[in-house]
N, C-alpha and C. Protein backbone atom coordinates (compact mmCIF):
# COMPACT_ATOMS: atom_id res chain seq x y z
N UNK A 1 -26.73 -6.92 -15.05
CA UNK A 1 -27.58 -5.95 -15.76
C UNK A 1 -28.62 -6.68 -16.61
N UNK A 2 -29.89 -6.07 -16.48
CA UNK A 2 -30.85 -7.10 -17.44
C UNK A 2 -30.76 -6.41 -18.73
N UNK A 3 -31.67 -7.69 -19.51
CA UNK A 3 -31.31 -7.59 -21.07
C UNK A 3 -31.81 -6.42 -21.63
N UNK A 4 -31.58 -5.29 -22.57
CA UNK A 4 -32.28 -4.22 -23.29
C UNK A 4 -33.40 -4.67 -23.97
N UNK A 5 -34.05 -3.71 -23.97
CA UNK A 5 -35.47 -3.97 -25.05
C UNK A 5 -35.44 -4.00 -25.96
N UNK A 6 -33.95 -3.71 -26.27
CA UNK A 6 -33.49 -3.06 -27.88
C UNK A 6 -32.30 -3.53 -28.36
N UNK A 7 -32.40 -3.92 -29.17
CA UNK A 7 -30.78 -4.05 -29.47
C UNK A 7 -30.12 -2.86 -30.38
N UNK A 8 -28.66 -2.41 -29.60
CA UNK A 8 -28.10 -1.40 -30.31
C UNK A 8 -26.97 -1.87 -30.21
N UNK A 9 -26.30 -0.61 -31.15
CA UNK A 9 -24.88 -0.84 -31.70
C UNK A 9 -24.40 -2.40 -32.51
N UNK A 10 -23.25 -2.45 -31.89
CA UNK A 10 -22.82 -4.10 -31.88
C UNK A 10 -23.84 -5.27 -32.04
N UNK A 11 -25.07 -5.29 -31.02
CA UNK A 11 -25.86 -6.22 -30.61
C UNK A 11 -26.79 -6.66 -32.03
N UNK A 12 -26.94 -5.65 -32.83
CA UNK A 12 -27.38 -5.59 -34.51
C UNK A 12 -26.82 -6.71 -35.17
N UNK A 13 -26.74 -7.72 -35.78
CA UNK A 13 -26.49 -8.73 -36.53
C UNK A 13 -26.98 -9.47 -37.67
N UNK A 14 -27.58 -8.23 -38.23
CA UNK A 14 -27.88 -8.18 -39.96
C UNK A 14 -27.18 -7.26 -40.68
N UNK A 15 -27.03 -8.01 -41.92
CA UNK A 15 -26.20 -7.32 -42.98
C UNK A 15 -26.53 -6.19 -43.36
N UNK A 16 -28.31 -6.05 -43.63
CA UNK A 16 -28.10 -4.58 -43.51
C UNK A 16 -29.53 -3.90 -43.22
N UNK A 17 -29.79 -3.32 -42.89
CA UNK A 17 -30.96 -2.21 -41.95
C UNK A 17 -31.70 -0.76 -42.67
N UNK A 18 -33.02 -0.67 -42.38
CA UNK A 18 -33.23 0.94 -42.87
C UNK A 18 -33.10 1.35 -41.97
N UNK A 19 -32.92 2.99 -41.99
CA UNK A 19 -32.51 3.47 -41.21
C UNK A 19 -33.66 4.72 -41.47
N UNK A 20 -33.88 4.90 -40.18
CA UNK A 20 -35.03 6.52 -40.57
C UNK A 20 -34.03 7.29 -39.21
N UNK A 21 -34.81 8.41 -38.89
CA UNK A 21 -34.22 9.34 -37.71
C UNK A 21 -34.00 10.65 -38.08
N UNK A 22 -34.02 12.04 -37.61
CA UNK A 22 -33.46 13.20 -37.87
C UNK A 22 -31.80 13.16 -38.42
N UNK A 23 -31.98 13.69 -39.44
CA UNK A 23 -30.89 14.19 -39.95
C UNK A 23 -29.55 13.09 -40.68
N UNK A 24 -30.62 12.23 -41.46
CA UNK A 24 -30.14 11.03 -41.74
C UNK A 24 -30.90 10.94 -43.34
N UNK A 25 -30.62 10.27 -44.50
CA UNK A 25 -31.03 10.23 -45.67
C UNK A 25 -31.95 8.71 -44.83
N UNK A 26 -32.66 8.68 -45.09
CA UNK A 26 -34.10 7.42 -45.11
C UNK A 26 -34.01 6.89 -46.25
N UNK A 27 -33.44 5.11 -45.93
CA UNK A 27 -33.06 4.75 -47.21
C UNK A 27 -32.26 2.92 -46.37
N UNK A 28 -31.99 1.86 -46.84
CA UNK A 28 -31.63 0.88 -46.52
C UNK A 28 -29.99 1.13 -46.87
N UNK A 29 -29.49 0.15 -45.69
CA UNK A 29 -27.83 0.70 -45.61
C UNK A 29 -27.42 -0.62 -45.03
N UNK A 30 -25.76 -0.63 -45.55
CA UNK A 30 -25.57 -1.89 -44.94
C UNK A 30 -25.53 -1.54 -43.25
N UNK A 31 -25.16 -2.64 -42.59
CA UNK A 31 -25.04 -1.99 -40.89
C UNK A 31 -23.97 -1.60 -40.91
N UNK A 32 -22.83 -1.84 -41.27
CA UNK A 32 -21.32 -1.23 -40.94
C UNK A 32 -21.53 -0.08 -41.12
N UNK A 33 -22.28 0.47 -42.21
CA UNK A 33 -22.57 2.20 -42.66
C UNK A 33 -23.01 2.59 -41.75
N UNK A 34 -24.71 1.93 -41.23
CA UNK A 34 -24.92 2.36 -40.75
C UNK A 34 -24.56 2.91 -39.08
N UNK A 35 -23.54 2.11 -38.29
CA UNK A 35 -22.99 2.28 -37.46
C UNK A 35 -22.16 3.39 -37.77
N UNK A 36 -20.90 3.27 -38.50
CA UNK A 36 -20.22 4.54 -39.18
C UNK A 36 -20.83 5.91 -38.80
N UNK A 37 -22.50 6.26 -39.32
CA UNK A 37 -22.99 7.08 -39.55
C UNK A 37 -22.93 7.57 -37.95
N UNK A 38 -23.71 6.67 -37.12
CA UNK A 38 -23.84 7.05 -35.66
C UNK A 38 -22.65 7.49 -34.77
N UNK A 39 -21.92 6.67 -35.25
CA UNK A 39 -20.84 6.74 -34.56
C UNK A 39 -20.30 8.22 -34.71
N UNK A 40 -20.28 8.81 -35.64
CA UNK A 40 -20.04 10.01 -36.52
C UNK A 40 -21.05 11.05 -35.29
N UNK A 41 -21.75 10.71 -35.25
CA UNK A 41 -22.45 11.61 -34.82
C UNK A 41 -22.71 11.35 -32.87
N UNK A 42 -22.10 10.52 -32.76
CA UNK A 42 -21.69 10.49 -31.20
C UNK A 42 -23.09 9.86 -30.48
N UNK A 43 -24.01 9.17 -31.57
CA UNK A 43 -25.20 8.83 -31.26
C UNK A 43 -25.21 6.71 -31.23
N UNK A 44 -26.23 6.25 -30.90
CA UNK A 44 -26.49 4.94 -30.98
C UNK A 44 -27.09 5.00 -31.79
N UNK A 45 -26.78 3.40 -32.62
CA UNK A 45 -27.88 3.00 -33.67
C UNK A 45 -28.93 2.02 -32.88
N UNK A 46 -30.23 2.14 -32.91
CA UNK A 46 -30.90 1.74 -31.97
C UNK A 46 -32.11 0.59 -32.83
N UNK A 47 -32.23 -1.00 -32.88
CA UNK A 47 -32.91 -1.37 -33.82
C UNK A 47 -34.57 -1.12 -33.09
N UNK A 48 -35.37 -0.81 -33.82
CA UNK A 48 -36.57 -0.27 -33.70
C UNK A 48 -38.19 -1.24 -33.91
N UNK A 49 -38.13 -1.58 -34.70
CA UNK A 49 -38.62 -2.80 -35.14
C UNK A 49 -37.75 -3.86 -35.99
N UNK A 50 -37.66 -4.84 -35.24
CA UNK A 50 -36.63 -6.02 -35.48
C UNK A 50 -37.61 -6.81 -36.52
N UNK A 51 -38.71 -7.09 -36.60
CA UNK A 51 -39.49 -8.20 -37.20
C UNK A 51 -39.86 -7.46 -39.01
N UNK A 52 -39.53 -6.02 -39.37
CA UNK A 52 -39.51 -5.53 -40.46
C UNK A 52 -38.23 -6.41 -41.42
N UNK A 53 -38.57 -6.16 -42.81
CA UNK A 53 -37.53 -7.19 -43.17
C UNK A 53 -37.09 -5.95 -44.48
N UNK A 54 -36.15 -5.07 -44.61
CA UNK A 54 -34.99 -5.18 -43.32
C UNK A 54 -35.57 -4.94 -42.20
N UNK A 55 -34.35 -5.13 -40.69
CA UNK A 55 -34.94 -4.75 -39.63
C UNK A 55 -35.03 -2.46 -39.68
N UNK A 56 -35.40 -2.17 -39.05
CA UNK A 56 -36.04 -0.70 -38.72
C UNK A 56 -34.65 0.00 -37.65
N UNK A 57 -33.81 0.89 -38.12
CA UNK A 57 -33.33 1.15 -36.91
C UNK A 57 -33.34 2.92 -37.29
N UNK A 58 -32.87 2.91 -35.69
CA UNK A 58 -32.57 4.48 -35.80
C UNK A 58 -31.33 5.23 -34.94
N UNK A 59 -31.13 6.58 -35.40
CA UNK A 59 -29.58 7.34 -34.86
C UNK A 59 -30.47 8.05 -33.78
N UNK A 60 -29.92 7.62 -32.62
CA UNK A 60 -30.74 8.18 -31.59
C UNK A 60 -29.62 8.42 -30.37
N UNK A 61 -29.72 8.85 -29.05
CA UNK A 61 -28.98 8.80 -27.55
C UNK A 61 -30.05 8.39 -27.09
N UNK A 62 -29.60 6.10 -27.13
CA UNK A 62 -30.29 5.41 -26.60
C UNK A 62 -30.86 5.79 -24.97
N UNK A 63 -29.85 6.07 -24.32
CA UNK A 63 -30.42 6.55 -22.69
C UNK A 63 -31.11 7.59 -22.93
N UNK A 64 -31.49 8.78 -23.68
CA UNK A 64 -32.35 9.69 -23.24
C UNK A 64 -33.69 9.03 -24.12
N UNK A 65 -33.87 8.40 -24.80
CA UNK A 65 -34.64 7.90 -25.69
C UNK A 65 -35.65 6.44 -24.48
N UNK A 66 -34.44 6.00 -23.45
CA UNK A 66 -35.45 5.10 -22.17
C UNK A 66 -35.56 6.02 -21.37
N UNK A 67 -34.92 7.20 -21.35
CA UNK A 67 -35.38 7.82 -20.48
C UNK A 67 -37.06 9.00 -20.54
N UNK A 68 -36.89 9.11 -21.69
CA UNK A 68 -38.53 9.39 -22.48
C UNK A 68 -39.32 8.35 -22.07
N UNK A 69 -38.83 7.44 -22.78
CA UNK A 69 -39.99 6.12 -22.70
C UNK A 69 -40.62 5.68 -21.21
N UNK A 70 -39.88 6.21 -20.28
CA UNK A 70 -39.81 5.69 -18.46
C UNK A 70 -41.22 6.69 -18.47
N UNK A 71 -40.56 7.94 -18.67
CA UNK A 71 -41.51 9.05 -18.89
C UNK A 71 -43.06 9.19 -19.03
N UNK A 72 -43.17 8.58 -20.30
CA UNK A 72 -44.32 8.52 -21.13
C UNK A 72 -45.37 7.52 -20.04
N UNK A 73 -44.65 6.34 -19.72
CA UNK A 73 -45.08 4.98 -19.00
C UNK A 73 -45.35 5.37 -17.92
N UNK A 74 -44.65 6.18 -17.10
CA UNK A 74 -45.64 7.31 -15.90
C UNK A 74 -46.36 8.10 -16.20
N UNK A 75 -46.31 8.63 -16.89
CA UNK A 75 -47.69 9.72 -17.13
C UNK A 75 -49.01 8.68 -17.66
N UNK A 76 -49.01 7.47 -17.90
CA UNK A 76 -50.03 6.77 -18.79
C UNK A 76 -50.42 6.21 -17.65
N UNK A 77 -49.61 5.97 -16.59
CA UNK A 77 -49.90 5.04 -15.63
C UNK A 77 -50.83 5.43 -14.35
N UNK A 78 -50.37 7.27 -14.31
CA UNK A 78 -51.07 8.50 -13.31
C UNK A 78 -52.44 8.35 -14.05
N UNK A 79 -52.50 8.31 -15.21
CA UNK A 79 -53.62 8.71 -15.66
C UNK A 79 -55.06 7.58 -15.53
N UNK A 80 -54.22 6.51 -15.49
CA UNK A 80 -55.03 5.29 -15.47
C UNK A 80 -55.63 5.15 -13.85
N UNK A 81 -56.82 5.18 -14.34
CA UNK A 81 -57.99 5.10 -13.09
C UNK A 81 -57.88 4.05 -12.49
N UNK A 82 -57.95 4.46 -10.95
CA UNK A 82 -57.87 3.09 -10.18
C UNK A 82 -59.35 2.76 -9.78
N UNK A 83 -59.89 1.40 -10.11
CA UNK A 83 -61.76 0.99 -9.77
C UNK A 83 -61.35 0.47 -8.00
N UNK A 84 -61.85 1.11 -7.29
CA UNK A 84 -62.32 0.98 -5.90
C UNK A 84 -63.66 0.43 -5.88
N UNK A 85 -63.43 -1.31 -5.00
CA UNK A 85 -64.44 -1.41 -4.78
C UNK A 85 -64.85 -1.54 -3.29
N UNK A 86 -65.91 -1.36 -2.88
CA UNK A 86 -66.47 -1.69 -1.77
C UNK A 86 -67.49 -2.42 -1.34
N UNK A 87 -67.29 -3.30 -0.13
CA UNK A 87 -68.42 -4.33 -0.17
C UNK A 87 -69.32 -3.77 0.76
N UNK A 88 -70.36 -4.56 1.05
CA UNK A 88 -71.36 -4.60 1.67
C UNK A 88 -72.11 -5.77 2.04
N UNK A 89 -72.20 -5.95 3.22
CA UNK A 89 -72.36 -7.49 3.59
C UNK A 89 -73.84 -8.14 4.63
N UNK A 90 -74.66 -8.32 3.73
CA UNK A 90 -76.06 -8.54 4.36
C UNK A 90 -75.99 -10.25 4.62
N UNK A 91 -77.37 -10.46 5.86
CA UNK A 91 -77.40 -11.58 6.30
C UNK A 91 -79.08 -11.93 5.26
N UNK A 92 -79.18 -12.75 4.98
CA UNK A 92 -80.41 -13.53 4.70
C UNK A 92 -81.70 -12.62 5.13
N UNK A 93 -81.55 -12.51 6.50
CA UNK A 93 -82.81 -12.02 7.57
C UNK A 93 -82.32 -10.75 8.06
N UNK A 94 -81.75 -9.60 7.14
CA UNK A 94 -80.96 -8.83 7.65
C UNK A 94 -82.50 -7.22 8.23
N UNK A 95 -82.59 -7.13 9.46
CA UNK A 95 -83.37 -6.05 9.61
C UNK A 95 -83.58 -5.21 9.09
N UNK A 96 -85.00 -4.00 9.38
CA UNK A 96 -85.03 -3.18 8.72
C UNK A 96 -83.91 -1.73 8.99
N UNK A 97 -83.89 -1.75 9.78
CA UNK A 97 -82.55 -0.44 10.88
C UNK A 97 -81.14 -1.03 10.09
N UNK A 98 -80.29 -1.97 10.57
CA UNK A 98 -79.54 -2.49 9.62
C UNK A 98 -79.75 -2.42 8.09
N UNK A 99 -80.54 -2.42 7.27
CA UNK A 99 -80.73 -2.59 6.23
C UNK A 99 -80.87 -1.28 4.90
N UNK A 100 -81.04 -0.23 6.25
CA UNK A 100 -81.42 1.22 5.97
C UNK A 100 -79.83 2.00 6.22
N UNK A 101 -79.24 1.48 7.37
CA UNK A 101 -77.80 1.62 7.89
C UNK A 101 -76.97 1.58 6.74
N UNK A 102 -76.88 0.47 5.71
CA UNK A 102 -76.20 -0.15 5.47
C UNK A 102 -76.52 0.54 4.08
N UNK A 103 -77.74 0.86 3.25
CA UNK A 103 -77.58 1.58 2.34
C UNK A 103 -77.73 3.08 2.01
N UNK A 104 -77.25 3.72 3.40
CA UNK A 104 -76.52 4.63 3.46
C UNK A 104 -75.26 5.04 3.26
N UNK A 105 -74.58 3.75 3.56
CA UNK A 105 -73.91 3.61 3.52
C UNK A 105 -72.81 2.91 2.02
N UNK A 106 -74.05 2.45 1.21
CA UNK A 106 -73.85 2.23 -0.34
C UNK A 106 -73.96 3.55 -0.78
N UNK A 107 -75.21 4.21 -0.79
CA UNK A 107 -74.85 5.66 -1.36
C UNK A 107 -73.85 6.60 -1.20
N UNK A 108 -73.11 6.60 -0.06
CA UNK A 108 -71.93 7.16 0.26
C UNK A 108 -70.80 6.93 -0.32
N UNK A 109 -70.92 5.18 -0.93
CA UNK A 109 -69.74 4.52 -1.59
C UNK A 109 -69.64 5.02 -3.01
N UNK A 110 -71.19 5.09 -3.80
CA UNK A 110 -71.46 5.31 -5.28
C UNK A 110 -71.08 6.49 -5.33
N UNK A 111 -71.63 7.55 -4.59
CA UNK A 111 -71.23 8.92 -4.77
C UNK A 111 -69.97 9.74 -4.61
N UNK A 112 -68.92 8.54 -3.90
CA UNK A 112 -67.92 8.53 -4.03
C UNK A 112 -67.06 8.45 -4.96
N UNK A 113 -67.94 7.63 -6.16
CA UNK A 113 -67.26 6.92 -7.43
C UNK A 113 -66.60 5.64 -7.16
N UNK A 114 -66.99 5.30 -5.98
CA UNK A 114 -66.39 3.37 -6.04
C UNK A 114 -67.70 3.03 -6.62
N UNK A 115 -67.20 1.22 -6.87
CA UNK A 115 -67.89 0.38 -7.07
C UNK A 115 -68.55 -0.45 -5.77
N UNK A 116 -69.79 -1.11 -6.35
CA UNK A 116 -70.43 -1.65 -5.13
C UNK A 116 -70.53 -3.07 -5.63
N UNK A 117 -69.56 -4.11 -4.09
CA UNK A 117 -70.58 -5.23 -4.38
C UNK A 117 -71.29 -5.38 -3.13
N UNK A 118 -72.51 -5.94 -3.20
CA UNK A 118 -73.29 -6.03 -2.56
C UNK A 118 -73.48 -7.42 -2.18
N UNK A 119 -73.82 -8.38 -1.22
CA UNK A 119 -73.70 -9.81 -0.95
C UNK A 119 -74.58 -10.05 0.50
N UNK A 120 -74.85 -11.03 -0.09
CA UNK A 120 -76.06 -11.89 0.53
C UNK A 120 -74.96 -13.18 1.39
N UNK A 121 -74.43 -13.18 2.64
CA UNK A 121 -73.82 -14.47 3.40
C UNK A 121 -74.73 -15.47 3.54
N UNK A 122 -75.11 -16.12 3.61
CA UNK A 122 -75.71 -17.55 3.79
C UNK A 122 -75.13 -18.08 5.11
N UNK A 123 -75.00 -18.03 6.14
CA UNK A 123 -74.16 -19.24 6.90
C UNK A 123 -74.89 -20.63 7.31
N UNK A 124 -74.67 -21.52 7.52
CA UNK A 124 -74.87 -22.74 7.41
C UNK A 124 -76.30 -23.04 7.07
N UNK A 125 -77.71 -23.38 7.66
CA UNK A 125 -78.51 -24.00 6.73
C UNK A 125 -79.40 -22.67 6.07
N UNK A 126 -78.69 -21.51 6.70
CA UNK A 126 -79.93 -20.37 6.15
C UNK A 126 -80.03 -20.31 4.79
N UNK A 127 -79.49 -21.00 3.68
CA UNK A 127 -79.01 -21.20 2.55
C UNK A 127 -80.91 -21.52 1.55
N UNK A 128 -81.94 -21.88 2.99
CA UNK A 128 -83.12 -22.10 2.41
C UNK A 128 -83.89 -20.69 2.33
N UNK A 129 -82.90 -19.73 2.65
CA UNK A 129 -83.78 -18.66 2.05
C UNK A 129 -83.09 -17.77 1.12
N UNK A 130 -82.74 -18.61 0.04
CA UNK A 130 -82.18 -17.89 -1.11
C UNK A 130 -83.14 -16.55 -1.64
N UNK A 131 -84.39 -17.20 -1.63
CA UNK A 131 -84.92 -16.00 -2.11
C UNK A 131 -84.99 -14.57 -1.52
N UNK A 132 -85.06 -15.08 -0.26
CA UNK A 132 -85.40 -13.56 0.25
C UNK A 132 -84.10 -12.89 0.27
N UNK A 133 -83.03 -13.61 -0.07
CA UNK A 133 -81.53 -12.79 -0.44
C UNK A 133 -81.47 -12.34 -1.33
N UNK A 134 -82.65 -12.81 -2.03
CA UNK A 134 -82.60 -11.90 -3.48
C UNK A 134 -83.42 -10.89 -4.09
N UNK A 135 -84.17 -11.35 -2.95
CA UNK A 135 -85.43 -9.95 -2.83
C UNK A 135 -84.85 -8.85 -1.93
N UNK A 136 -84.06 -9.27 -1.42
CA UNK A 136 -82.99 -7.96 -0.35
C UNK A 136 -82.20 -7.32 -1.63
N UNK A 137 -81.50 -7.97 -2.27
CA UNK A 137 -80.54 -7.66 -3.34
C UNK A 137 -81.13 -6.42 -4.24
N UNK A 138 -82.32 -7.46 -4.84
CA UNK A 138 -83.25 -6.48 -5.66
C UNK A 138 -83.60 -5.08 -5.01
N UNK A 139 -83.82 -4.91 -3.96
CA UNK A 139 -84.62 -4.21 -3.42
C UNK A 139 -83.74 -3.25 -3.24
N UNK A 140 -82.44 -3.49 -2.47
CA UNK A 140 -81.52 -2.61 -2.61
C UNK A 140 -81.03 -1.51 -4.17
N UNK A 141 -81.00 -2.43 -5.10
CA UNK A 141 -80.31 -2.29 -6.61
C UNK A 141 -81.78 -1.48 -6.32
N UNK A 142 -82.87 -1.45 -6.79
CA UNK A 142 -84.10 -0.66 -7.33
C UNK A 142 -84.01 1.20 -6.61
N UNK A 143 -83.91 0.73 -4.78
CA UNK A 143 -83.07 2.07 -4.10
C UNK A 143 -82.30 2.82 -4.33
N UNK A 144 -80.78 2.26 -4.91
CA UNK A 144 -80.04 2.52 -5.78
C UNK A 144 -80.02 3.54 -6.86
N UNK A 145 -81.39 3.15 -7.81
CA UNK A 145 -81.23 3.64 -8.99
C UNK A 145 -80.67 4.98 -9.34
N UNK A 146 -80.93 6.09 -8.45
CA UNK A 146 -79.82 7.25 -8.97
C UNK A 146 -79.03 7.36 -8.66
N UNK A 147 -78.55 6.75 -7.88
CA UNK A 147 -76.63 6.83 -7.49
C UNK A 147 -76.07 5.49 -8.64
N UNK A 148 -76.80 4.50 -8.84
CA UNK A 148 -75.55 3.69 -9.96
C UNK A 148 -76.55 2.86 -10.47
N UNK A 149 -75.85 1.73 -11.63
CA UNK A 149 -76.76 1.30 -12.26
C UNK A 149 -76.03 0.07 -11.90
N UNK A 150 -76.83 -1.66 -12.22
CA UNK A 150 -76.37 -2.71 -11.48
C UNK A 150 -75.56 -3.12 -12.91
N UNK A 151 -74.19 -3.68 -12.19
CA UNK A 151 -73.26 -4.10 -13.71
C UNK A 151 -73.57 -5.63 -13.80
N UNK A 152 -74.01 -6.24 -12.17
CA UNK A 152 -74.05 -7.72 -12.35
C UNK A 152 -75.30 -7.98 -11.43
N UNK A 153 -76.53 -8.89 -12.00
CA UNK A 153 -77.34 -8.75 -11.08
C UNK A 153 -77.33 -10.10 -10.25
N UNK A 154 -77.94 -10.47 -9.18
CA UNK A 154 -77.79 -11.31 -8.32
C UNK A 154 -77.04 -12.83 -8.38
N UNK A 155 -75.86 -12.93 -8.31
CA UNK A 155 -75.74 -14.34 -8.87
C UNK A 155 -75.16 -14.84 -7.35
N UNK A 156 -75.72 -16.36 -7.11
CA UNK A 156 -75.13 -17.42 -5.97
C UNK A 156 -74.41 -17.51 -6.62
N UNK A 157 -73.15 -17.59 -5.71
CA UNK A 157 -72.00 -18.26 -5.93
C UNK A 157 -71.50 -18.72 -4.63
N UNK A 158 -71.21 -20.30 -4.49
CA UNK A 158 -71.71 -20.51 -2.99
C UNK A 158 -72.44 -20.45 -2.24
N UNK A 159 -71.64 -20.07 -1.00
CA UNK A 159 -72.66 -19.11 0.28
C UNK A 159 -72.92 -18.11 0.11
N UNK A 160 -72.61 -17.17 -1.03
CA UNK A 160 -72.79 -15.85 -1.55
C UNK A 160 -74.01 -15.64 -2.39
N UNK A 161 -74.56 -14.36 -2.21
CA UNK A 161 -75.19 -14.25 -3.91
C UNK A 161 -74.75 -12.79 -3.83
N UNK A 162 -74.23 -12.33 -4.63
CA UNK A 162 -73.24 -10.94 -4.79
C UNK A 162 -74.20 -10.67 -6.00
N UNK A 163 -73.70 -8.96 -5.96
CA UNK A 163 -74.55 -7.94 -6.80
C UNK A 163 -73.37 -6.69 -7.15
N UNK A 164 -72.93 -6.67 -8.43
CA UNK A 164 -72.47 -5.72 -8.57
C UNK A 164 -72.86 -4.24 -8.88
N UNK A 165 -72.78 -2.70 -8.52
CA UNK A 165 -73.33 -1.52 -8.91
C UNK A 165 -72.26 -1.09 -8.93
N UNK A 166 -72.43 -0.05 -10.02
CA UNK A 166 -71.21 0.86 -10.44
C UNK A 166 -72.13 2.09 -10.44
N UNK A 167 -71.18 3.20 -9.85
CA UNK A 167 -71.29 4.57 -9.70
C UNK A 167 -71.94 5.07 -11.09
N UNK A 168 -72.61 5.87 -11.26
CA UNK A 168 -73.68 6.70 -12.20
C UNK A 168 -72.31 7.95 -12.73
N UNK A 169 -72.14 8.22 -13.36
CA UNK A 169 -70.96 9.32 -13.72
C UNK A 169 -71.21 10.75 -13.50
C-alpha cells in the first residue's frame, strides 16, 4: 500500500496539536486528547498542515475526506483545457495552389480553436532560401489575421523556421 498524504491517528508523533473541525472546541490539545476525542466520535484525527507549529489537525472520516479530494481533482482536471496543436508544413518554393490548399486548411484549424504551427522544411541545400521561407511565413500570418493572432513569429531553428498562431477567441 503506498504512503498517505496525511498522517493520521497513530502516525501523529507530537506531543501536542491544534485541533479545528466541526463540533470540536478550536484550541491546542495534547495528542492523546486529541485522539481520545476522535476516537469518541468514531472519526480519524487527520494532521492537516504538518509544518504549523503546533502541527494543524482535524476530526474528520479520513476515507470520505480522499474521497472528496479524488473528487474535486476530477472536476479541476475536466475543466482544464486541452491546447491542440496543428501543424502545417511548407517547402521553401512551396506553389501557389498548394499554398492556398494549405491555408485553408489553417483557417479550418484556428476556427476550430487549435493552435497553429506553421513551418518552413528546408531539405538539404535549399536552406539558401531562408528568406523566401519567411516571406511565405509572413505572408501566411498577415492572411491569417482574423482567424488568430501570431504567438511566435518566424524563428529558424535548424532546418525549420516555425511560426506559431493561436486561435482569435
Amino acid at each position: 500500500m503506498k504512503e498517505d498524504a496525511h498522517r493520521i491517528n497513530q502516525k501523529i508523533r507530537v506531543d501536542e496539536v491544534r485541533l479545528v473541525g466541526d463540533n470540536v472546541e478550536v484550541g491546542v490539545y495534547p495528542t492523546k486528547k486529541a485522539l481520545q476525542l476522535a476516537e469518541e466520535q468514531e472519526l480519524d484525527l487527520v494532521e492537516i498542515s504538518p509544518k504549523a507549529v503546533p502541527p494543524v489537525c482535524k476530526i474528520m472520516d479520513y476515507k470520505k475526506f480522499l474521497y472528496e479530494q479524488k473528487k474535486r481533482d476530477k472536476a479541476l482536471k475536466s475543466k482544464a483545457t486541452k491546447v491542440v496543436i496543428k501543424e502545417i508544413r511548407f517547402g521553401p518554393n512551396t506553389d501557389e495552389h498548394d499554398y492556398e490548399f494549405k491555408k485553408k486548411h489553417a483557417i479550418k484549424f484556428l476556427t476550430e480553436g487549435s493552435k497553429l504551427k506553421a513551418y518552413v522544411f528546408f531539405k538539404g541545400r535549399s536552406i539558401i532560401y531562408k528568406d523566401q521561407g519567411q516571406i511565405l511565413l509572413l505572408r501566411l500570418a498577415q492572411e491569417l489575421e482574423e482567424y488568430g493572432k501570431v504567438e511566435q513569429m518566424p524563428k529558424l531553428e535548424g532546418k525549420r523556421m516555425i511560426m506559431f498562431i493561436a486561435p482569435k477567441k
